[in-house]
C-alpha atoms as a PDB file:
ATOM      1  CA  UNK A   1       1.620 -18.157  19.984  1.00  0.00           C
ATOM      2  CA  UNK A   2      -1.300 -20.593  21.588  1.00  0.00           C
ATOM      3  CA  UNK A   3      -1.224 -20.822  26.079  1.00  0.00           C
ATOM      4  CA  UNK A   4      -2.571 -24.292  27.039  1.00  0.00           C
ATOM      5  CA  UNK A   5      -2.974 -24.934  30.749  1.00  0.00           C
ATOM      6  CA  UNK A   6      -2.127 -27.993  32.070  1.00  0.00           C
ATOM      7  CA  UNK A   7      -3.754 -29.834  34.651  1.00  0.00           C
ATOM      8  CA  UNK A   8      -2.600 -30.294  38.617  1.00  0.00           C
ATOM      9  CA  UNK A   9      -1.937 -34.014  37.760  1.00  0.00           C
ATOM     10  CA  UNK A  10       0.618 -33.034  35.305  1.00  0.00           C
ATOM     11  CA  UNK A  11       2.040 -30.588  36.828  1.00  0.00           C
ATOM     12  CA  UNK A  12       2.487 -32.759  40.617  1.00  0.00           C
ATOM     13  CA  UNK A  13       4.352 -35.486  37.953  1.00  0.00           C
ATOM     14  CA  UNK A  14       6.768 -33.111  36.654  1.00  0.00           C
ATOM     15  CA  UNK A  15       7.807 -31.623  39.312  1.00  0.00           C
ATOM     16  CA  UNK A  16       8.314 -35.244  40.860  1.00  0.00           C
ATOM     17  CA  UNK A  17      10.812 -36.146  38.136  1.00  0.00           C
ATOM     18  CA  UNK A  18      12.872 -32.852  39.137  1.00  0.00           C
ATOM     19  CA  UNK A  19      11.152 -30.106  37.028  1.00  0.00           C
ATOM     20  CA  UNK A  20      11.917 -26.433  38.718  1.00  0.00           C
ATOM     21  CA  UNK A  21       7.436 -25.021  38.559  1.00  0.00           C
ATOM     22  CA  UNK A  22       7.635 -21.529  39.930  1.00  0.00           C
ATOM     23  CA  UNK A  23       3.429 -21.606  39.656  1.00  0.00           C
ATOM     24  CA  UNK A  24       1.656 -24.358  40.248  1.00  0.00           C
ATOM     25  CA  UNK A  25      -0.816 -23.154  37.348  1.00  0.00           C
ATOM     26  CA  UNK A  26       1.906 -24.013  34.379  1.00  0.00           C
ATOM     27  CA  UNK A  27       1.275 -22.988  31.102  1.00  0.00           C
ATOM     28  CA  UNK A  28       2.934 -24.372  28.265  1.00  0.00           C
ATOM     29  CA  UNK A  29       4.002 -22.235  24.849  1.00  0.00           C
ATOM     30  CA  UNK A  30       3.407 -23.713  21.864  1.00  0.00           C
ATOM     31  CA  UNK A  31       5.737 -22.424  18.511  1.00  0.00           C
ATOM     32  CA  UNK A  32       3.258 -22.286  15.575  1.00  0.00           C
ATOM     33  CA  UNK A  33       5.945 -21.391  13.364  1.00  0.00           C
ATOM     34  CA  UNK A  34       8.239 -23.029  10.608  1.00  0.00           C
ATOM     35  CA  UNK A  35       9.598 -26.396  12.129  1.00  0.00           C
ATOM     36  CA  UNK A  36      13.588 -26.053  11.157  1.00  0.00           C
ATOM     37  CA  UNK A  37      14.588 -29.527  12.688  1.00  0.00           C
ATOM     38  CA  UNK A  38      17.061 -31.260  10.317  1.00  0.00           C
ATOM     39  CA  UNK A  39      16.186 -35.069  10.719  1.00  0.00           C
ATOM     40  CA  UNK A  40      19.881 -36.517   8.913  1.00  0.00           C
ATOM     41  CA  UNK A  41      19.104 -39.838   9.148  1.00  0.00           C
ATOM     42  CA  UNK A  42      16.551 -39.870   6.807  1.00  0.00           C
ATOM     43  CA  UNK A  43      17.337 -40.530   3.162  1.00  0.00           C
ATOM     44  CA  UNK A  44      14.597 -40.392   1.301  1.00  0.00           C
ATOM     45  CA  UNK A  45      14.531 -36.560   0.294  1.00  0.00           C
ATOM     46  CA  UNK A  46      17.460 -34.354  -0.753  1.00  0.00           C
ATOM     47  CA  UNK A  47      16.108 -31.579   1.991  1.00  0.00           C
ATOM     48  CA  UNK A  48      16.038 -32.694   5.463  1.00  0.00           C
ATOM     49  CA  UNK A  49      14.552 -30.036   6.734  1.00  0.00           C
ATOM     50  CA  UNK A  50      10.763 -30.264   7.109  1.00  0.00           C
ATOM     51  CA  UNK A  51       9.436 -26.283   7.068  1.00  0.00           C
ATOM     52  CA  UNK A  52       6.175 -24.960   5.890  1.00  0.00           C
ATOM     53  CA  UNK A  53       4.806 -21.906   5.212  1.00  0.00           C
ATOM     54  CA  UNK A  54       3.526 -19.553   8.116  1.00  0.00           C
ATOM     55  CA  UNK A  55       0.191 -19.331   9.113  1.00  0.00           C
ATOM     56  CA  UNK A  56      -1.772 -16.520   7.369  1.00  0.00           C
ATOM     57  CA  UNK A  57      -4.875 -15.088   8.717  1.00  0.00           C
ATOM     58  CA  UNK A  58      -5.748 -13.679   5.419  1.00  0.00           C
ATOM     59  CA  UNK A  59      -5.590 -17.031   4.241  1.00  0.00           C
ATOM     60  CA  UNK A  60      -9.470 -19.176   4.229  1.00  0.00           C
ATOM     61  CA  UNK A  61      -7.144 -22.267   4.790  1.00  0.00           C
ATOM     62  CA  UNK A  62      -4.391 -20.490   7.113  1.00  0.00           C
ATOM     63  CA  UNK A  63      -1.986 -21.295   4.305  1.00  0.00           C
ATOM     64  CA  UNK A  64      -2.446 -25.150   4.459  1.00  0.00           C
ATOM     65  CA  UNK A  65      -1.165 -27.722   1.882  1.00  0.00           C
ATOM     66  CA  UNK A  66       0.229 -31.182   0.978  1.00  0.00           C
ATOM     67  CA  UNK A  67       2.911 -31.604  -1.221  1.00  0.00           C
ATOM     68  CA  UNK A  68       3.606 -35.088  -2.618  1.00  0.00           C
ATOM     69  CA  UNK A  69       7.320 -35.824  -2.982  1.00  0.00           C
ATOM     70  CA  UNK A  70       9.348 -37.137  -5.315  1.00  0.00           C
ATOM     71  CA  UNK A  71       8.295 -40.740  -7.010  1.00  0.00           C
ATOM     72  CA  UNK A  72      10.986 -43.637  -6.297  1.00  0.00           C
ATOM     73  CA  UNK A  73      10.497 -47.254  -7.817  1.00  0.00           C
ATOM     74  CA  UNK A  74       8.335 -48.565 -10.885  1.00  0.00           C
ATOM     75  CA  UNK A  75       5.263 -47.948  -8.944  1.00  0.00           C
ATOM     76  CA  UNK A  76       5.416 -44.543  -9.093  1.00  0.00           C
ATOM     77  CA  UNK A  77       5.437 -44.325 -12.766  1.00  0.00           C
ATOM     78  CA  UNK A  78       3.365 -45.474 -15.159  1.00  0.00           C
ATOM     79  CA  UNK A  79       4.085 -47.063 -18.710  1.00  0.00           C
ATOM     80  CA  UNK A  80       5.063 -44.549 -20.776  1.00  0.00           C
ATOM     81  CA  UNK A  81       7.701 -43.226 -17.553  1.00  0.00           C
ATOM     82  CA  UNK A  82       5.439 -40.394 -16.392  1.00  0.00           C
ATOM     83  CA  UNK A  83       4.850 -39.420 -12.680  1.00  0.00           C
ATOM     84  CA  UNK A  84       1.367 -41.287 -11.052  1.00  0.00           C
ATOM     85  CA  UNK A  85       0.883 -38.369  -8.724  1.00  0.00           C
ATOM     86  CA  UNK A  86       1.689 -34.923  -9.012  1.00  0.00           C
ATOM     87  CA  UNK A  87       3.066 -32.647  -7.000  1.00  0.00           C
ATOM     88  CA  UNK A  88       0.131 -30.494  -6.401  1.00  0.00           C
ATOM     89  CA  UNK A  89      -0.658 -27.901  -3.880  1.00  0.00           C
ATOM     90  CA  UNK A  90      -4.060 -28.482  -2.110  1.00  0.00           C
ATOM     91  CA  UNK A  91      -4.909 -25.110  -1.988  1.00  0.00           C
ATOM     92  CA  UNK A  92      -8.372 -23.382  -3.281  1.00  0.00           C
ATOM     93  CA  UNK A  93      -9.152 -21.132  -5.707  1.00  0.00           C
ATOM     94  CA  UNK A  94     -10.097 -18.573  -3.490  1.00  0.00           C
ATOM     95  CA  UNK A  95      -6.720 -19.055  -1.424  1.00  0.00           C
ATOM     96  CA  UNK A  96      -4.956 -18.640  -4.879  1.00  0.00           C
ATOM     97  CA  UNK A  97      -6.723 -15.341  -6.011  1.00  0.00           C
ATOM     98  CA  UNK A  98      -5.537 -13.972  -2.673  1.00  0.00           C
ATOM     99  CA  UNK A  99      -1.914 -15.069  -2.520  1.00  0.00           C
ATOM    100  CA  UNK A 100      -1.998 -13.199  -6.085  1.00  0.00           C
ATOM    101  CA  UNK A 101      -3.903  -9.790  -5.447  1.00  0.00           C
ATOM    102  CA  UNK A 102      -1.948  -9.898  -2.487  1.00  0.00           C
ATOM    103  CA  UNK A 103       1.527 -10.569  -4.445  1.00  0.00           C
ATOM    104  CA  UNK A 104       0.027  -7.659  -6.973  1.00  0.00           C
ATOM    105  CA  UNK A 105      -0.772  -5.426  -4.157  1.00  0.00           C
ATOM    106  CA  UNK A 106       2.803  -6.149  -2.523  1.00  0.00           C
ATOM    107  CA  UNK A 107       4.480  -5.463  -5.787  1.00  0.00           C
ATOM    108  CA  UNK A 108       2.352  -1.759  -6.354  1.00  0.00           C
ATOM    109  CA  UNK A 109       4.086  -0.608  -3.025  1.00  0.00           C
ATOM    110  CA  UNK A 110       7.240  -1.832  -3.937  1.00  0.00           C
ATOM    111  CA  UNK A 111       7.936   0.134  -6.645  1.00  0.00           C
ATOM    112  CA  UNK A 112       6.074   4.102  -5.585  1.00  0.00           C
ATOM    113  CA  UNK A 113       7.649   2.999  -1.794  1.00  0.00           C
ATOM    114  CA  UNK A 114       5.045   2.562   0.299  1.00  0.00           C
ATOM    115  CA  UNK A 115       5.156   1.684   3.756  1.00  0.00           C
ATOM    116  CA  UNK A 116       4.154  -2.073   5.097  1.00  0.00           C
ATOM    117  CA  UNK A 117       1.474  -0.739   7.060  1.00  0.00           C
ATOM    118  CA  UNK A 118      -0.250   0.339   4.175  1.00  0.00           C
ATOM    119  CA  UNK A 119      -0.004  -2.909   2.094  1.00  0.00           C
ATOM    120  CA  UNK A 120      -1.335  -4.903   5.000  1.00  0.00           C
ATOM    121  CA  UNK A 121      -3.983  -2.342   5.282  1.00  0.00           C
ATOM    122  CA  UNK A 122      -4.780  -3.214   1.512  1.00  0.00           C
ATOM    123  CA  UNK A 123      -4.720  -6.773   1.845  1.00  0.00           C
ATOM    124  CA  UNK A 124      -7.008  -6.582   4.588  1.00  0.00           C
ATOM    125  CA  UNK A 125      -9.394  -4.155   1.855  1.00  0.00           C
ATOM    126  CA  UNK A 126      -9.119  -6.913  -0.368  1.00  0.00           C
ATOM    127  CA  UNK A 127      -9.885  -9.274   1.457  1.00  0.00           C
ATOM    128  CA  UNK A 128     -13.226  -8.084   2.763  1.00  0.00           C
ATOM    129  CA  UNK A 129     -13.660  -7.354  -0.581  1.00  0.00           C
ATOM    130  CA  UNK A 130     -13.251 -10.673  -2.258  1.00  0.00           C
ATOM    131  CA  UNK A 131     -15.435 -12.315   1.084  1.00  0.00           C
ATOM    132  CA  UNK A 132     -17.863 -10.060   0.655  1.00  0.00           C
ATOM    133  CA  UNK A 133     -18.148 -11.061  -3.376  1.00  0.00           C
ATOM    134  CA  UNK A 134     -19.339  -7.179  -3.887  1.00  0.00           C
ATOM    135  CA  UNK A 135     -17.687  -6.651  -7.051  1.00  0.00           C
ATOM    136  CA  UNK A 136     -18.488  -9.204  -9.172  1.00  0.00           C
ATOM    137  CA  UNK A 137     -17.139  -9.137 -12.754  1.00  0.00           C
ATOM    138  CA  UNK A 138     -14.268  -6.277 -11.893  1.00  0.00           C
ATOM    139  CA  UNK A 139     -10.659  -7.638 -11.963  1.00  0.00           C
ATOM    140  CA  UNK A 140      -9.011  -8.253  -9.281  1.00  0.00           C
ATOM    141  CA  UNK A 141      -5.821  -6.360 -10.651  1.00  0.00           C
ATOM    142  CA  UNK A 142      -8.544  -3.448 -10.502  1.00  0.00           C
ATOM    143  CA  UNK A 143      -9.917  -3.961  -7.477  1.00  0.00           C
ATOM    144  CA  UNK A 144      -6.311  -4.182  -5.775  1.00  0.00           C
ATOM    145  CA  UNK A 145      -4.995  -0.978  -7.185  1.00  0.00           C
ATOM    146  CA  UNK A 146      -8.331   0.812  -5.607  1.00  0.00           C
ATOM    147  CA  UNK A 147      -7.528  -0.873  -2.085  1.00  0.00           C
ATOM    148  CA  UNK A 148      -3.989   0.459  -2.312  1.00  0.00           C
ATOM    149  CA  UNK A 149      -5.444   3.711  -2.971  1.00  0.00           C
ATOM    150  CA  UNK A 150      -7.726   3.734  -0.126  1.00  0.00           C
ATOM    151  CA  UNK A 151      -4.998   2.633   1.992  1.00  0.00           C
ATOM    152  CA  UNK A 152      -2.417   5.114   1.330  1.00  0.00           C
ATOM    153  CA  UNK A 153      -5.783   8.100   2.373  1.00  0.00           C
ATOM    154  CA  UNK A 154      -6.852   6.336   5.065  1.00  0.00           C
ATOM    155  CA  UNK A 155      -2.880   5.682   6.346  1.00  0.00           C
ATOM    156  CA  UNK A 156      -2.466   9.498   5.758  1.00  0.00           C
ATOM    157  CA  UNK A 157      -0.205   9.102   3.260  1.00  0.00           C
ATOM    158  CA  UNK A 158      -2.781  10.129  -0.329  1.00  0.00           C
ATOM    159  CA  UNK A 159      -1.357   9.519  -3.500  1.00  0.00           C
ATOM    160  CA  UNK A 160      -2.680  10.347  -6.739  1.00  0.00           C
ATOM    161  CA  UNK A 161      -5.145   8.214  -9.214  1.00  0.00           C
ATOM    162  CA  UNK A 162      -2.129   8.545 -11.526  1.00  0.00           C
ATOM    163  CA  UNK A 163       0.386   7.310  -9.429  1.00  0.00           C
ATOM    164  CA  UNK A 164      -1.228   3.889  -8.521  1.00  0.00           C
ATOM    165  CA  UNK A 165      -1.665   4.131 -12.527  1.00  0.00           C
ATOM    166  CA  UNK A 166       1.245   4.687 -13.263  1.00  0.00           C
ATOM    167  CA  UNK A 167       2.290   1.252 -11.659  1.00  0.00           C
ATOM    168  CA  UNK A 168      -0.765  -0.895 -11.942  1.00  0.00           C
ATOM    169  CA  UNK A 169      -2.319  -2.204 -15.050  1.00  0.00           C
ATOM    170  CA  UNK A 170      -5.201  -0.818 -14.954  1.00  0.00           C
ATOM    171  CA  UNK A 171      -6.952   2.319 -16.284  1.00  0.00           C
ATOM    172  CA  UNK A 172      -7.315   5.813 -14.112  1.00  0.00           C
ATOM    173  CA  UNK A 173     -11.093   5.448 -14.830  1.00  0.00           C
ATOM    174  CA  UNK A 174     -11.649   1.583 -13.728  1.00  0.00           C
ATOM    175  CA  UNK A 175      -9.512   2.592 -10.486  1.00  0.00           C
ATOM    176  CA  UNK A 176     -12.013   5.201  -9.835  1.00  0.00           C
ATOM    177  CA  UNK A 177     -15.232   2.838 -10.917  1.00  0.00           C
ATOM    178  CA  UNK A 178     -13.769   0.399  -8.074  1.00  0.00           C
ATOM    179  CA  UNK A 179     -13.225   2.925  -5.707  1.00  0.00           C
ATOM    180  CA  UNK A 180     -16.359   4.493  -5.370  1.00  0.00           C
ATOM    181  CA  UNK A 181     -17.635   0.672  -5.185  1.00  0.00           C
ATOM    182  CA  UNK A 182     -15.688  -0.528  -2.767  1.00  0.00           C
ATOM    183  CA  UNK A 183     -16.252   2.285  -0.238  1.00  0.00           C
ATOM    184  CA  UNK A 184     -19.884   1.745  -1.002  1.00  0.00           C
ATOM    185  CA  UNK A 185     -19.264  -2.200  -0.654  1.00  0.00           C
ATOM    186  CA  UNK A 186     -17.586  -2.048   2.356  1.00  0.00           C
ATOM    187  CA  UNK A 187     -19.675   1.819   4.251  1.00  0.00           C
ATOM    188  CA  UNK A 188     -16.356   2.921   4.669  1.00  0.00           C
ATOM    189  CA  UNK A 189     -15.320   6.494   4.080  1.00  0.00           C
ATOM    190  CA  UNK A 190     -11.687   8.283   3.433  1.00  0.00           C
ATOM    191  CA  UNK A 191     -10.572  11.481   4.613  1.00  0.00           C
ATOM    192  CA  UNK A 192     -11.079  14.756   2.430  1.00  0.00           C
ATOM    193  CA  UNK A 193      -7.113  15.331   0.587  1.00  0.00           C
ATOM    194  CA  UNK A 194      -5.954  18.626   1.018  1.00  0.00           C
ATOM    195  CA  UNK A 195      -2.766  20.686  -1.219  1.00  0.00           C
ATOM    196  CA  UNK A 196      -0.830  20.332   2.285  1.00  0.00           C
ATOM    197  CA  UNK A 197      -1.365  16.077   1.529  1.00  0.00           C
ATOM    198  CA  UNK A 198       1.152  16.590  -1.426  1.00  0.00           C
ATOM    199  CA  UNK A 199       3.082  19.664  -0.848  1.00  0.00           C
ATOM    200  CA  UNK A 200       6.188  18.219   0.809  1.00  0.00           C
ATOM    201  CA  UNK A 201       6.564  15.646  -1.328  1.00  0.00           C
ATOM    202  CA  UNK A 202       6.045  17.361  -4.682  1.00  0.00           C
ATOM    203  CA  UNK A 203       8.340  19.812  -3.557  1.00  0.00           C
ATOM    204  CA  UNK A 204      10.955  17.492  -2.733  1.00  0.00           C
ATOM    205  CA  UNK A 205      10.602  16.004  -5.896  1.00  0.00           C
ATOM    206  CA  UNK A 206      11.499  19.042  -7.345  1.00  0.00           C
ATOM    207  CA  UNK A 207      14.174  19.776  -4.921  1.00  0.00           C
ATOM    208  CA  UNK A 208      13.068  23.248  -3.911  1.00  0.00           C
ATOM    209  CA  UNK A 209      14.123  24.575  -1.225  1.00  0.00           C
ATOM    210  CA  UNK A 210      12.190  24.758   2.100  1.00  0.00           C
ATOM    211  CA  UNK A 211      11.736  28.458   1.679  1.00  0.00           C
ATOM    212  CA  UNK A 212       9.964  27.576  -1.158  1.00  0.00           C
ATOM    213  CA  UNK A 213       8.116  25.104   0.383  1.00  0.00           C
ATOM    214  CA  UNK A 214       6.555  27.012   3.028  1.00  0.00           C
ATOM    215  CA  UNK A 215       5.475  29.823   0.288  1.00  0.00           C
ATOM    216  CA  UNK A 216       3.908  27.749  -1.425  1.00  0.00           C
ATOM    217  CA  UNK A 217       2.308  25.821   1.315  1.00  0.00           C
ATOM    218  CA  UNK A 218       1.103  29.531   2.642  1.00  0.00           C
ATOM    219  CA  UNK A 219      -0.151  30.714  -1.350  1.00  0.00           C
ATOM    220  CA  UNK A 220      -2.762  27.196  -1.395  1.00  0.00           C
ATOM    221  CA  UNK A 221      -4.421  27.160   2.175  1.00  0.00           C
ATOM    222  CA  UNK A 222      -4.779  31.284   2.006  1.00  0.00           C
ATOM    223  CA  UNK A 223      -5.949  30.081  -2.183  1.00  0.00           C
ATOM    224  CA  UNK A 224      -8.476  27.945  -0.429  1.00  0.00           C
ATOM    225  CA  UNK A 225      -9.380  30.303   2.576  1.00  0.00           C
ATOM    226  CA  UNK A 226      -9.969  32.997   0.045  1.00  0.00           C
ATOM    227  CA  UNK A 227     -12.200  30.773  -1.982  1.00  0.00           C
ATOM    228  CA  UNK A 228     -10.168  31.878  -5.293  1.00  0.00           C
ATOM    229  CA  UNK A 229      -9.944  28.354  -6.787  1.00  0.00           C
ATOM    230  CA  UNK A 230     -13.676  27.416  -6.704  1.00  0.00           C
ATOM    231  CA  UNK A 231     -14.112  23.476  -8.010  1.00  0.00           C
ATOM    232  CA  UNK A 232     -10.160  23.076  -8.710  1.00  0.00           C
ATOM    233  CA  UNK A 233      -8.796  19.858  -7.134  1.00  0.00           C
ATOM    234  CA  UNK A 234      -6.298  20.068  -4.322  1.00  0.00           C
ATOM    235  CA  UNK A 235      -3.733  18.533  -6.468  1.00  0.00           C
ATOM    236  CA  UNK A 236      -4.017  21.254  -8.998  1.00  0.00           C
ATOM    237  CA  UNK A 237      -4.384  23.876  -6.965  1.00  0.00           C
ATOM    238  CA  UNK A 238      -0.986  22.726  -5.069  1.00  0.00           C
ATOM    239  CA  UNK A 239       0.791  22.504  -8.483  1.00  0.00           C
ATOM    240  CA  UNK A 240      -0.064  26.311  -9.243  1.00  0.00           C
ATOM    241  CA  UNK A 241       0.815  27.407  -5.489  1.00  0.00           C
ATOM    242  CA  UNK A 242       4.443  25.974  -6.289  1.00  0.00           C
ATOM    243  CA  UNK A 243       4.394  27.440  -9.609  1.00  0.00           C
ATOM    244  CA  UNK A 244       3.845  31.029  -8.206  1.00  0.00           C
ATOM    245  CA  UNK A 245       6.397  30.239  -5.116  1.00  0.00           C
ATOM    246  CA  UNK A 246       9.019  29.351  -7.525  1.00  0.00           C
ATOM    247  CA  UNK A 247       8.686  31.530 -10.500  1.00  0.00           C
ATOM    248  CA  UNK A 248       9.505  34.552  -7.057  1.00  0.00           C
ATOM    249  CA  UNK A 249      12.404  32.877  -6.197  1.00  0.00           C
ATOM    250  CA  UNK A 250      15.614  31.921  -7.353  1.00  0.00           C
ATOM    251  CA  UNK A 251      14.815  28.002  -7.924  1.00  0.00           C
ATOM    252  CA  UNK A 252      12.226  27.987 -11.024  1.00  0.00           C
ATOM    253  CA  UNK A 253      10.453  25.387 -12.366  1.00  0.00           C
ATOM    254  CA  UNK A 254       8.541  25.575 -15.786  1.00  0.00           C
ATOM    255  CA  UNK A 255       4.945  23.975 -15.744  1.00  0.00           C
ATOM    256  CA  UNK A 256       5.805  21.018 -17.349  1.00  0.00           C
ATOM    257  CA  UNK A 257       8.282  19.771 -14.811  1.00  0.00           C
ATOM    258  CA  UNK A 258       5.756  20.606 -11.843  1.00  0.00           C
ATOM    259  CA  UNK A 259       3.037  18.595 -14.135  1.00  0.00           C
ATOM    260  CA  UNK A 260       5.529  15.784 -14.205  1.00  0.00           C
ATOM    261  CA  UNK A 261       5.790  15.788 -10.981  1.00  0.00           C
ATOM    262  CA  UNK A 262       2.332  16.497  -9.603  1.00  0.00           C
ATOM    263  CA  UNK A 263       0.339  14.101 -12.316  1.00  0.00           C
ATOM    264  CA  UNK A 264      -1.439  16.943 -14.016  1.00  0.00           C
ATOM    265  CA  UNK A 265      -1.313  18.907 -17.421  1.00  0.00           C
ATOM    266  CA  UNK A 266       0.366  22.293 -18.223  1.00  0.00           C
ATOM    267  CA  UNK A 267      -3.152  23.549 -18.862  1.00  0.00           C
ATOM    268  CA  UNK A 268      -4.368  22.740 -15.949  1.00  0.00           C
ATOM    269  CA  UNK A 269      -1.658  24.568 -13.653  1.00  0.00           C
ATOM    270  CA  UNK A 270      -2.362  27.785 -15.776  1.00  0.00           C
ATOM    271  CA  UNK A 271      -6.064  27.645 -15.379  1.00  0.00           C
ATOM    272  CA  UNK A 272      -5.299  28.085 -11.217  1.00  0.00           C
ATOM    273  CA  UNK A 273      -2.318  29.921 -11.569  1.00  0.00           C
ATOM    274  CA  UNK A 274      -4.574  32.216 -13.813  1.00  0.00           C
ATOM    275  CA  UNK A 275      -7.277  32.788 -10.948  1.00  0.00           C
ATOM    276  CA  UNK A 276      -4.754  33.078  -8.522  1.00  0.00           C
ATOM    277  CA  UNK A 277      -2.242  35.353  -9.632  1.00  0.00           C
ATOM    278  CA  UNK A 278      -4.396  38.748  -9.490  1.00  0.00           C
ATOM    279  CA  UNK A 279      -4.053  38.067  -5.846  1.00  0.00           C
ATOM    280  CA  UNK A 280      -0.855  37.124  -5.891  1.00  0.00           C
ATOM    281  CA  UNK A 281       0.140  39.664  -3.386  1.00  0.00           C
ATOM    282  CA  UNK A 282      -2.518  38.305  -0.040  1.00  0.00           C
ATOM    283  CA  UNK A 283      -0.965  34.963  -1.107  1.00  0.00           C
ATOM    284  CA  UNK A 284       2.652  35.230  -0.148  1.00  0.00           C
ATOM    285  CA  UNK A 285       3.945  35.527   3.317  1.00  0.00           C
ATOM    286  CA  UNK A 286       4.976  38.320   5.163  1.00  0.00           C
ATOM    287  CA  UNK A 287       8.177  37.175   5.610  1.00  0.00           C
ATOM    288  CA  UNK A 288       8.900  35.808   2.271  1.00  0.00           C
ATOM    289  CA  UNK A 289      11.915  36.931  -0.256  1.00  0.00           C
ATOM    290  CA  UNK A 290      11.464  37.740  -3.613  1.00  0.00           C
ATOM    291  CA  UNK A 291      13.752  36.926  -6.029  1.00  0.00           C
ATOM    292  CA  UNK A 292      11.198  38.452  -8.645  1.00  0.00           C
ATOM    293  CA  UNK A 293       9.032  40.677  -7.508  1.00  0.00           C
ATOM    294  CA  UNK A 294       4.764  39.977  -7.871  1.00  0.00           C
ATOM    295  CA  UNK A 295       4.702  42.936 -11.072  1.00  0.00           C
ATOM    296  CA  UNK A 296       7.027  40.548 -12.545  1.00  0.00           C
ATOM    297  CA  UNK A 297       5.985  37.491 -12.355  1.00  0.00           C
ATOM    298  CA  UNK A 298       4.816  35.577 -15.546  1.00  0.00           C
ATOM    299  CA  UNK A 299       1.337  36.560 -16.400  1.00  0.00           C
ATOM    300  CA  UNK A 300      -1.043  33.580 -18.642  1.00  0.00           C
END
């Protein structure tokens, strides 16, 4: 919404003609929005109603344009019947890129269910990005999935390389490339992801129980304290912690459906679970109860 003030003079006239001014200093609201007046008695469109698109700050043009409407009469056509002047938006080619990373972006979150806050947090990315022309000659379907990315760890809500993957059409490894770039491009930084980033989530996903949840939670930040999983990534090392809390308990899952789950191979699970289970029994809680007991549990 714009304030602008208006002068004594106008404000002495209007309250001559009957006009209630609780301050003399009136300020007037202007609507920047859609205009949704209906003007009936004209008849030369089909729609009455003249609307517009919001204004968009992302926008170079704040979301500007002409459209030309419908030709009527022989001089709006030439010989051969076809249309003199086109319906054409006036927009540039910079506007257009953004409306479609944007629309890409938008579409990303839509299907892993991200939150609003994080897709304008992205567009925003992108849009310093694209200003800034850093990354020349990467796509812009790359350089979008790498904002959402960044979004979703600096929002607090981390998801995996293979989950923005999985629903963008890029590579894993060209995400990555425009990742690092971008947080060069732009000296911005992201926070350090941690197993307790994925945990409740991957665990839901599984539909474990909260018991099992909090074991496993305990087993990968006592993992990490106790410096047993040297070099494995959070992600990983989160995957094996609810592999081990599981397997004790009455709700098991096989490696494979964690891996689903968690983005990462069957291998990789057994190479942490494999440093971590000789410990197996500082890892657990206290107050934990075993289904199957530690001497029992399945040894790679």
């Amino acid at each position: 919404m714009k304030i602008e003030k208006l002068d004594n003079s106008v404000s002495e006239i209007l309250q001559v003609v009957g006009i209630c001014i609780i301050d003399p200093q009136l300020y007037r609201v202007i609507d920047v929005g859609s205009e949704w007046r209906t003007f009936s008695n004209e008849k030369s469109g089909t729609d009455p109603s003249r609307v517009g698109g919001p204004e968009n700050p992302l926008l170079n043009g704040s979301d500007l344009s002409t459209v030309i409407g419908p030709g009527r009469g022989d001089a709006s056509f030439d010989d051969f019947g076809v249309s003199k002047y086109q319906n054409r938006r006036t927009m540039s080619s910079s506007d257009r890129a953004l409306i479609n990373a944007f629309r890409e972006i938008n579409g990303m979150a839509d299907r892993i269910n991200l939150a609003k806050t994080i897709v304008d947090r992205a567009n925003n990315l992108f849009k310093q990005v694209h200003d800034g022309k850093n990354l020349k000659g990467r796509s812009n379907d790359a350089i979008s999935s790498a904002c959402l990315y960044i979004a979703c760890r600096q929002e607090g809500v981390p998801r995996t390389f293979k989950e923005i993957c999985a629903v963008s059409k890029v590579s894993k490894k060209e995400i990555g490339r425009c990742f690092k770039l971008i947080l060069k491009a732009l000296e911005t930084s992201v926070d350090l992801i941690t197993t307790g980033d994925f945990m409740s989530r991957f665990c839901s996903n599984l539909s474990l129980p909260n018991m099992v949840q909090k074991a496993a939670t305990h087993i990968a930040r006592k993992a990490v304290e106790l410096d047993i999983v040297p070099g494995r990534s959070p992600i990983s090392v989160a995957a094996a912690a609810i592999y081990m809390a599981s397997q004790a308990s009455n709700d098991k899952r096989s490696q494979k459906e964690i891996g689903d789950i968690a983005g990462v191979a069957d291998v990789t699970i057994r190479q942490s679970y494999k440093l971590m289970y000789p410990m197996a029994a500082q890892l657990f809680p206290a107050d934990f109860k075993f289904a199957t007991p530690i001497e029992d549990l399945p040894q790679m």
